[in-house]
Structure formats: structure tokens, C-alpha cells
N, C-alpha and C. Protein backbone atom coordinates (compact mmCIF):
# COMPACT_ATOMS: atom_id res chain seq x y z
N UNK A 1 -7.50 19.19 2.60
CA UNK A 1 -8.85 18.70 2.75
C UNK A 1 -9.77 19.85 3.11
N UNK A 2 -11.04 19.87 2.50
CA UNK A 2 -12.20 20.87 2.80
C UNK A 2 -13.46 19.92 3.37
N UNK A 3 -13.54 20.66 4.57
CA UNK A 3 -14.58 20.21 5.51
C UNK A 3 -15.81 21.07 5.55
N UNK A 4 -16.95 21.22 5.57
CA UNK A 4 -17.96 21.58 5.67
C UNK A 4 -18.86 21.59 6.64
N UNK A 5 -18.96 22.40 7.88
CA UNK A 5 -19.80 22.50 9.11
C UNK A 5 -20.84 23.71 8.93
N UNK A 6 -21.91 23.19 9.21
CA UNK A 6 -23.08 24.01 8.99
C UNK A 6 -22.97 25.52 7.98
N UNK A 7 -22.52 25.16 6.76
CA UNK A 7 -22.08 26.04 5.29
C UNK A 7 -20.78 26.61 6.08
N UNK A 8 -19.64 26.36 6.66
CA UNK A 8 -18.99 27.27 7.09
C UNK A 8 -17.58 26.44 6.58
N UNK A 9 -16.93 26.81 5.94
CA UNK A 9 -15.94 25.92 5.01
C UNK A 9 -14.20 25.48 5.84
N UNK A 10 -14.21 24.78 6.05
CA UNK A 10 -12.98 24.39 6.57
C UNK A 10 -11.94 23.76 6.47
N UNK A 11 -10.82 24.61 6.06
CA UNK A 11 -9.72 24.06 5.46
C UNK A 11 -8.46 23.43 6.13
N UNK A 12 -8.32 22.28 5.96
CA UNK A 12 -7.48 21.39 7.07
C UNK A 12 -6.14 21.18 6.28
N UNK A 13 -5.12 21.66 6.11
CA UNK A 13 -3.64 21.15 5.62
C UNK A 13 -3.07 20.34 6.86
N UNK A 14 -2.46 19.69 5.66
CA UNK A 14 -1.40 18.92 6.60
C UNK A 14 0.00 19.77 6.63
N UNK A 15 0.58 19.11 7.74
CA UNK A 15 1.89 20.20 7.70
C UNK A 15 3.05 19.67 6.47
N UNK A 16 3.82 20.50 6.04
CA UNK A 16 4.35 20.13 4.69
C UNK A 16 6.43 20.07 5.11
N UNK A 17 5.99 20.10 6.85
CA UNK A 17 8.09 20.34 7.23
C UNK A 17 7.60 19.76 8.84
N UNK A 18 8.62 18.85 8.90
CA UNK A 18 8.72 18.43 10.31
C UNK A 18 8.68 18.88 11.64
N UNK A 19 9.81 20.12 11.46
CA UNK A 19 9.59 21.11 12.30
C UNK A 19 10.23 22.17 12.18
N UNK A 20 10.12 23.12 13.23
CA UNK A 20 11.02 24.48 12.81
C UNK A 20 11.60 24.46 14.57
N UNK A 21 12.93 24.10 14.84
CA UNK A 21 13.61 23.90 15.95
C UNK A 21 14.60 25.47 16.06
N UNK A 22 14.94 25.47 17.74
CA UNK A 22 15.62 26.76 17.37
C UNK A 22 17.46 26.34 17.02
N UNK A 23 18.10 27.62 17.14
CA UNK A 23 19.19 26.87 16.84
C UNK A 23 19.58 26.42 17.49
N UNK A 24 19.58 26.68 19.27
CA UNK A 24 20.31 25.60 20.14
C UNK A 24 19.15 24.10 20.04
N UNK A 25 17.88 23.75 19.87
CA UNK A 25 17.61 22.66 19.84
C UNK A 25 18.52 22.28 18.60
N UNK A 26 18.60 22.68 17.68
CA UNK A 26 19.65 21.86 16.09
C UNK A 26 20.58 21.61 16.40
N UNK A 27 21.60 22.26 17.37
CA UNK A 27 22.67 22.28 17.90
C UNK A 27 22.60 20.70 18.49
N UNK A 28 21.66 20.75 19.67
CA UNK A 28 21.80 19.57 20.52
C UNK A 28 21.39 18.84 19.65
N UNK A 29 20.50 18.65 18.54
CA UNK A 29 19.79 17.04 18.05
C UNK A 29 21.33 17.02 17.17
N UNK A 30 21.91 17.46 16.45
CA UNK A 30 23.01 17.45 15.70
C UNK A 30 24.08 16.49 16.12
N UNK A 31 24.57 17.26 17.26
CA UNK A 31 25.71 16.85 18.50
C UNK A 31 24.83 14.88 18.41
N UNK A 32 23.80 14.75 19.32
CA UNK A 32 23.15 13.84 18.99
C UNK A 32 23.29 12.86 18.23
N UNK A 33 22.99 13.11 16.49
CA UNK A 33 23.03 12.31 15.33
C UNK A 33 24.47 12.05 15.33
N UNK A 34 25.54 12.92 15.63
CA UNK A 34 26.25 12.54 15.37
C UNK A 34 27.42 11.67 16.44
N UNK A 35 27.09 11.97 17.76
CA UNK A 35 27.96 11.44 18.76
C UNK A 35 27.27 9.25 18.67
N UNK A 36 25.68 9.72 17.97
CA UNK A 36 24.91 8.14 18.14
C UNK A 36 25.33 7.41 16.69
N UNK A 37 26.01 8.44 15.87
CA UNK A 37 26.26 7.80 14.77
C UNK A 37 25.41 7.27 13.35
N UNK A 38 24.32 8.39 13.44
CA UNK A 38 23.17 7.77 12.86
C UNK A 38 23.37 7.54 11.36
N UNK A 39 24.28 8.64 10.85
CA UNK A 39 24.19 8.41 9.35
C UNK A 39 26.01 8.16 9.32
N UNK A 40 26.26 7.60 7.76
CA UNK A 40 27.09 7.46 7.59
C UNK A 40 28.12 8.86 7.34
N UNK A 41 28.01 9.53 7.13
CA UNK A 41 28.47 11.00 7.75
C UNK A 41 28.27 12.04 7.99
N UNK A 42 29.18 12.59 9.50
CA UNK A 42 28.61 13.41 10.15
C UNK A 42 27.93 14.62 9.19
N UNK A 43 26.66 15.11 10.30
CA UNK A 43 26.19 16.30 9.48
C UNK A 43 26.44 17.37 10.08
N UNK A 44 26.07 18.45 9.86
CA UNK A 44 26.50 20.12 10.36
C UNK A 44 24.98 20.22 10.93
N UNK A 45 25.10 21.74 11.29
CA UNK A 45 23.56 21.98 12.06
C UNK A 45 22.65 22.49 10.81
N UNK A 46 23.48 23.03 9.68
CA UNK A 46 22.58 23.54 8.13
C UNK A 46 21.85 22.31 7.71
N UNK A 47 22.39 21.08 8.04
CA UNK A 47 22.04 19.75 7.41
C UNK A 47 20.93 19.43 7.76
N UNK A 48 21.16 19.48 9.55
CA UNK A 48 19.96 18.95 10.13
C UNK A 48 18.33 19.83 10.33
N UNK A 49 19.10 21.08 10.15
CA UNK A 49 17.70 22.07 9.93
C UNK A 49 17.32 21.56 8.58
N UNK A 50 17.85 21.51 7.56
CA UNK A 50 17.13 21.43 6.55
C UNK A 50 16.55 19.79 6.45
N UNK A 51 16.67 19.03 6.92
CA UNK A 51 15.91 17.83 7.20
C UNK A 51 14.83 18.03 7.65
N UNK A 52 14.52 18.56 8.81
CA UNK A 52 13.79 18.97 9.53
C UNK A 52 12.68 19.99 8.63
N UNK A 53 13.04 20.86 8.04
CA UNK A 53 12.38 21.43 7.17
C UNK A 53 11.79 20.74 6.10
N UNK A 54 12.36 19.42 5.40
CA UNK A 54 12.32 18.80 4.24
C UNK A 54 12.51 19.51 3.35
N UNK A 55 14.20 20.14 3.22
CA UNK A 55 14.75 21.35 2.54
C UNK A 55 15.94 20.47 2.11
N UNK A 56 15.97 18.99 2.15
CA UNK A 56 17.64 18.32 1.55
C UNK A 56 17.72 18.80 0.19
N UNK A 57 18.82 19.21 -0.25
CA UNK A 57 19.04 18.73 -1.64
C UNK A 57 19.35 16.73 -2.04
N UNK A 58 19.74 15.71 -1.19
CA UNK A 58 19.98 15.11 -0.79
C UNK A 58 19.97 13.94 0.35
N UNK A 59 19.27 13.12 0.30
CA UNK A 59 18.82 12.25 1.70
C UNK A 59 20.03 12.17 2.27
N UNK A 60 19.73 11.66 3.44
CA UNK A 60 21.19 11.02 4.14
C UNK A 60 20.84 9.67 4.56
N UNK A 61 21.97 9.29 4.21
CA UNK A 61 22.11 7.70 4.33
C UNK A 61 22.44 7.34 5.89
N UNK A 62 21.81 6.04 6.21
CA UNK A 62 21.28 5.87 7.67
C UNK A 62 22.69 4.74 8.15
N UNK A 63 22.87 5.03 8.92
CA UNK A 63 23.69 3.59 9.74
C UNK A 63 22.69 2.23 10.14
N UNK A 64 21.98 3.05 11.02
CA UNK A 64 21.23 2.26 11.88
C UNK A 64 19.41 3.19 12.03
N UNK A 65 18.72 2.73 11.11
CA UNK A 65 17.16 3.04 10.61
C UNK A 65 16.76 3.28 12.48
N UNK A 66 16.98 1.72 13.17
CA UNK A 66 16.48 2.11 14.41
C UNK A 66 16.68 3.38 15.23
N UNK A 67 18.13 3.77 15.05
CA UNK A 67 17.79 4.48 15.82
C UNK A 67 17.27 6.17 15.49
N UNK A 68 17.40 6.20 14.13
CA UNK A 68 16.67 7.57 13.60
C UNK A 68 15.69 7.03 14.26
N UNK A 69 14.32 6.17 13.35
CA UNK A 69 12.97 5.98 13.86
C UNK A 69 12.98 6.37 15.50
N UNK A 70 13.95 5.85 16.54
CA UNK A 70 13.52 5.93 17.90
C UNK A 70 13.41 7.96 17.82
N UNK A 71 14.28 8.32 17.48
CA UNK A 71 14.41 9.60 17.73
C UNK A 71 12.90 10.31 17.22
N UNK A 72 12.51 10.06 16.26
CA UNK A 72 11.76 10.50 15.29
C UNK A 72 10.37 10.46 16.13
N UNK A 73 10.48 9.15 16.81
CA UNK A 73 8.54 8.73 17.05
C UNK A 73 8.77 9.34 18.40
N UNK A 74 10.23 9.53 19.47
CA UNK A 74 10.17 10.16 20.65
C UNK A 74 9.69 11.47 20.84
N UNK A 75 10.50 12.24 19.13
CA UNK A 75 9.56 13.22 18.89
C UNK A 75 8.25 13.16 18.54
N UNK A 76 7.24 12.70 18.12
CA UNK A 76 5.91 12.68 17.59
C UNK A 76 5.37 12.39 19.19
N UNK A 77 5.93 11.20 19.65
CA UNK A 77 5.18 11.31 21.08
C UNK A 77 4.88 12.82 21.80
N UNK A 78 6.11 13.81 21.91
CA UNK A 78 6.07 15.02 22.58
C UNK A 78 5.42 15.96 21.58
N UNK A 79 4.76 15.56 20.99
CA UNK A 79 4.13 16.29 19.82
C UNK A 79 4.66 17.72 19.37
N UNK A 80 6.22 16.83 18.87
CA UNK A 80 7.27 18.09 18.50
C UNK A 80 7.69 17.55 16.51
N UNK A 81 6.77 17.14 15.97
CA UNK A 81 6.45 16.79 15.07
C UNK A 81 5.36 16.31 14.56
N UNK A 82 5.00 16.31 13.27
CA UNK A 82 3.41 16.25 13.25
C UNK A 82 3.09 14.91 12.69
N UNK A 83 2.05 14.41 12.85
CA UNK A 83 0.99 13.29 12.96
C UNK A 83 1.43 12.65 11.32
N UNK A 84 1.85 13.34 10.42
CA UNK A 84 2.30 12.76 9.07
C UNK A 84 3.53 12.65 8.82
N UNK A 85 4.23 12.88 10.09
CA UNK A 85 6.47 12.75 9.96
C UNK A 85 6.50 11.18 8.85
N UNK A 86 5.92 10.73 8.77
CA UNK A 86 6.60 9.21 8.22
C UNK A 86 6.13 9.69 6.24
N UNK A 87 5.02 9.94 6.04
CA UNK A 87 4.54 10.89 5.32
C UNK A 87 5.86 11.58 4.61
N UNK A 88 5.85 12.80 5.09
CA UNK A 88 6.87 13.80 4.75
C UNK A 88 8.32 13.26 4.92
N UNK A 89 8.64 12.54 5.29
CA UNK A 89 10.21 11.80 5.05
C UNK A 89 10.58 10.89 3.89
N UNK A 90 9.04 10.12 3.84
CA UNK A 90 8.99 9.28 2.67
C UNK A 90 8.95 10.24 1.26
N UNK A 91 7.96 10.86 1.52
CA UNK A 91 7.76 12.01 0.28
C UNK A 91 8.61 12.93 -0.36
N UNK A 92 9.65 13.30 0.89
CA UNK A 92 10.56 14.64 0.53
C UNK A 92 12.13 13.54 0.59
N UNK A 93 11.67 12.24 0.46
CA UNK A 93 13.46 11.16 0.40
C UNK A 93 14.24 11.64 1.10
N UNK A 94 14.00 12.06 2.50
CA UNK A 94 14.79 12.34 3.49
C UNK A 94 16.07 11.25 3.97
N UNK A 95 15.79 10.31 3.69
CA UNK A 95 16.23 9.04 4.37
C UNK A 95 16.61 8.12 3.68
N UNK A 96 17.85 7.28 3.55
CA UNK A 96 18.56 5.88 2.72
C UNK A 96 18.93 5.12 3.59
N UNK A 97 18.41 3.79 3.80
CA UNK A 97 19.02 2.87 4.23
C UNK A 97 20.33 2.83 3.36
N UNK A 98 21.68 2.89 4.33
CA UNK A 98 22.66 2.38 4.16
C UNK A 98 22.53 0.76 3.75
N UNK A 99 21.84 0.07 3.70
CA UNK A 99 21.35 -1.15 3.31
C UNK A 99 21.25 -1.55 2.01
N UNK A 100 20.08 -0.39 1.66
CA UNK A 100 19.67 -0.50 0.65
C UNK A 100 19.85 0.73 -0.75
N UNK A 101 20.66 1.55 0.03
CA UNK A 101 20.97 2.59 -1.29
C UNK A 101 19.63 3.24 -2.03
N UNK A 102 18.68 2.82 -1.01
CA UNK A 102 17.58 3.75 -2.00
C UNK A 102 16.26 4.48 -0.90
N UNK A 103 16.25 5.75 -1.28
CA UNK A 103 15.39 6.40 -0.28
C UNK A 103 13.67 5.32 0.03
N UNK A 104 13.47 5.53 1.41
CA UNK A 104 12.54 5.01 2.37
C UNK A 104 11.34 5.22 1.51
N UNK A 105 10.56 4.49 1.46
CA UNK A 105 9.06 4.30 1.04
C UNK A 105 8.24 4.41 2.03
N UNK A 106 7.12 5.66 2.42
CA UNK A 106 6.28 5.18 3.25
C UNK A 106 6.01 4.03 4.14
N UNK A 107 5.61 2.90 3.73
CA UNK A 107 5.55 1.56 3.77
C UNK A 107 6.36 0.71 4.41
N UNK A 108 8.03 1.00 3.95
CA UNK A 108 9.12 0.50 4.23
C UNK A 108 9.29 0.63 5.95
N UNK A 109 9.27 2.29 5.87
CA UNK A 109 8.88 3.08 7.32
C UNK A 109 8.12 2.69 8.07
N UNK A 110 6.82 2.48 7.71
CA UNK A 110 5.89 1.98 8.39
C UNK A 110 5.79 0.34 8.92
N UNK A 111 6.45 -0.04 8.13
CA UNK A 111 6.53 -1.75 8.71
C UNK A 111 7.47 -1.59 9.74
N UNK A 112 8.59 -0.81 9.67
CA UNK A 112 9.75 -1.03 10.22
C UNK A 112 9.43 -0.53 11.71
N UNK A 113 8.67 0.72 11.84
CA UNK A 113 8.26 1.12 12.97
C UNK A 113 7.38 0.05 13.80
N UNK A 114 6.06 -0.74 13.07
CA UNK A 114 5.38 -1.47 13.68
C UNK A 114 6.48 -2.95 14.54
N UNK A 115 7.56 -3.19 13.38
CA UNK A 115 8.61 -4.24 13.65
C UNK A 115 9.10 -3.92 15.12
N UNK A 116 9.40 -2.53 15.26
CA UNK A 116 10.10 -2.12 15.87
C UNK A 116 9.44 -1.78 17.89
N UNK A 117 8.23 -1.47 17.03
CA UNK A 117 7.11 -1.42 18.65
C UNK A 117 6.63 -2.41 18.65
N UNK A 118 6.57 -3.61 18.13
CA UNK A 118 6.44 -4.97 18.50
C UNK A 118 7.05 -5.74 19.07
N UNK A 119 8.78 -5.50 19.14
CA UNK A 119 10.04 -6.20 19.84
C UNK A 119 10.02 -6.15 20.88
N UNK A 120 10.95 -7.00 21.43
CA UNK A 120 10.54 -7.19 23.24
C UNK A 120 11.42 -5.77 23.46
N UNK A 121 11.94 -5.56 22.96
CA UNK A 121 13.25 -4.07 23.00
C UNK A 121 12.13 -2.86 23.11
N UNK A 122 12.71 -2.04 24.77
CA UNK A 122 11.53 -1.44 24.43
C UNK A 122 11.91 -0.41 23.41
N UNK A 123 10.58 0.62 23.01
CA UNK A 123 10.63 1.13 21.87
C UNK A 123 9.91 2.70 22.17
N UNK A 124 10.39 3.79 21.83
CA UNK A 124 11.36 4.17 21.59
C UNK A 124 12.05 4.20 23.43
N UNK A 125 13.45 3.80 23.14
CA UNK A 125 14.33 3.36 24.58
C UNK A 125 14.10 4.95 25.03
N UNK A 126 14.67 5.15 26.81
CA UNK A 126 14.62 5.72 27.24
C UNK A 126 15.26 6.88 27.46
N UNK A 127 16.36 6.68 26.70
CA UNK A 127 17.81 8.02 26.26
C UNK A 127 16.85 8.70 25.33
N UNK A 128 16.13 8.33 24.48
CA UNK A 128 15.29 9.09 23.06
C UNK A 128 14.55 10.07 23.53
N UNK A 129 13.61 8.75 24.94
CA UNK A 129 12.40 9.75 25.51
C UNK A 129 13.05 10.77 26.33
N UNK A 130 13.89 10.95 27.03
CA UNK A 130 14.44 11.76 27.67
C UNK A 130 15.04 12.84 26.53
N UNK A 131 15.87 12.49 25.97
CA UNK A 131 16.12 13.40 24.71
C UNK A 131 14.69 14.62 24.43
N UNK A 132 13.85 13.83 24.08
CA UNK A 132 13.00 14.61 23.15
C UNK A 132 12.55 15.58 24.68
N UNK A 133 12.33 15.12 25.36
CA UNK A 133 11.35 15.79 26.43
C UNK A 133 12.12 17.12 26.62
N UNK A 134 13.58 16.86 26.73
CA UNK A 134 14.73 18.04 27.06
C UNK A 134 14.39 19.00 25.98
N UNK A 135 14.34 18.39 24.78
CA UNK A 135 14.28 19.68 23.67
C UNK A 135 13.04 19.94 23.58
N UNK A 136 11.88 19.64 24.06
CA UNK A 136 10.56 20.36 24.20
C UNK A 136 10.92 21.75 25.34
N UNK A 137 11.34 20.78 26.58
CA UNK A 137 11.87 21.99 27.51
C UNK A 137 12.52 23.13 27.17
N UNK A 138 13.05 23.04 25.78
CA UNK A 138 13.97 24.35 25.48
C UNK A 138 13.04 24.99 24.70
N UNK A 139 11.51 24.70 24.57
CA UNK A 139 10.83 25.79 23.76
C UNK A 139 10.48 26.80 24.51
């Protein structure tokens, strides 16, 4: 997007990769995905950087959508991901419901999150928020 303030031209991108983590944060979110079981199989730390990047050759298929999303928005809360993560996951087919065998739609994402901060369950639970806060601490 090009913005325009008193003739002075301003160019606003959106970010085009989730994040750039170091390797001990990949390490720990890894350990993570995989001790919580998120996808149907385990990933390495190459896997999860390149998610993070939106560098898959390949989505990964989800166990349980909830609890990626909790992880995901715990990060956006600590503003350790950017304001368009649902965006760039949908776009770069980061993500398969094990459900449904077919990468996440914007939309799909987006209902599921509103579903999800609407439940009496709170949202994102408190292992996530603690999670994310720890790996901000390691910047």
C-alpha cells in the first residue's frame, strides 16, 4: 500500500513470513509441537523454521486446529508475529486439517478463531500464554 502525507510518499508492506525465531526459540516451539502433538507427525526444527518463514514445500497436517490456533494468537498477542499471521498461513497453505485433507482458507481460520474466543474455554489457555511470553523473553 502507498500512502500519501503532505507529497511525502509512504510505503506500507505487509510482512510476507511469520517470523524469524532464533534457534533455541525453534528448538523450544518444536519440542512443544511435538511433546502437544499438534500435527500428525513429528517435525524437526528445519520444519518448523520453515513454517515460520512460510518456506514449506508442504503444509502439515493438524491433529488438533485448536491447539495450533492457541499457540499462534498467544503469539500475535506478544506481538511475536504480525497482525496478518492468519493471512500468510492461509496464503502460503501452511496448514491441513487432519479433518479435512485440504489446506486452511483464510475464512475457515477465521471462523474457527472467533468459534474459539467465543467458548466458555478460555482462549488462548494459559500454558500458550506462558509459552509465548518465555520465548519473547529469549529475544
Amino acid at each position: 500500500m502507498v500512502y500519501e502525507f503532505n507529497h511525502i510518499e509512504v510505503v506500507v508492506e505487509s510482512p510476507r513470513i511469520l517470523a524469524s525465531f532464533t534457534t533455541e526459540q525453534i528448538r523450544l516451539i518444536t519440542k512443544f509441537a511435538n511433546e502437544s502433538n499438534f500435527f500428525v507427525d513429528g517435525i524437526d526444527e528445519e520444519t518448523m523454521d520453515g513454517f515460520f518463514k512460510c518456506a514449506l514445500d508442504e503444509s502439515l497436517v493438524v491433529v488438533n486446529m485448536r491447539q495450533v490456533l492457541q499457540l499462534l494468537y498467544a503469539l500475535s498477542i506478544e506481538k511475536m508475529i504480525p497482525h496478518n499471521w492468519v493471512s500468510l498461513i492461509a496464503d502460503n497453505q501452511l496448514l491441513t486439517p487432519q479433518s479435512t485433507g485440504k489446506a486452511s482458507k483464510r475464512g475457515a481460520i477465521s471462523s474457527r478463531l472467533s468459534e474459539l474466543k467465543a467458548s466458555s474455554a478460555k482462549f488462548p489457555s494459559g500454558e500458550f500464554l506462558d509459552f509465548a511470553k518465555q520465548l519473547k523473553e529469549m529475544r
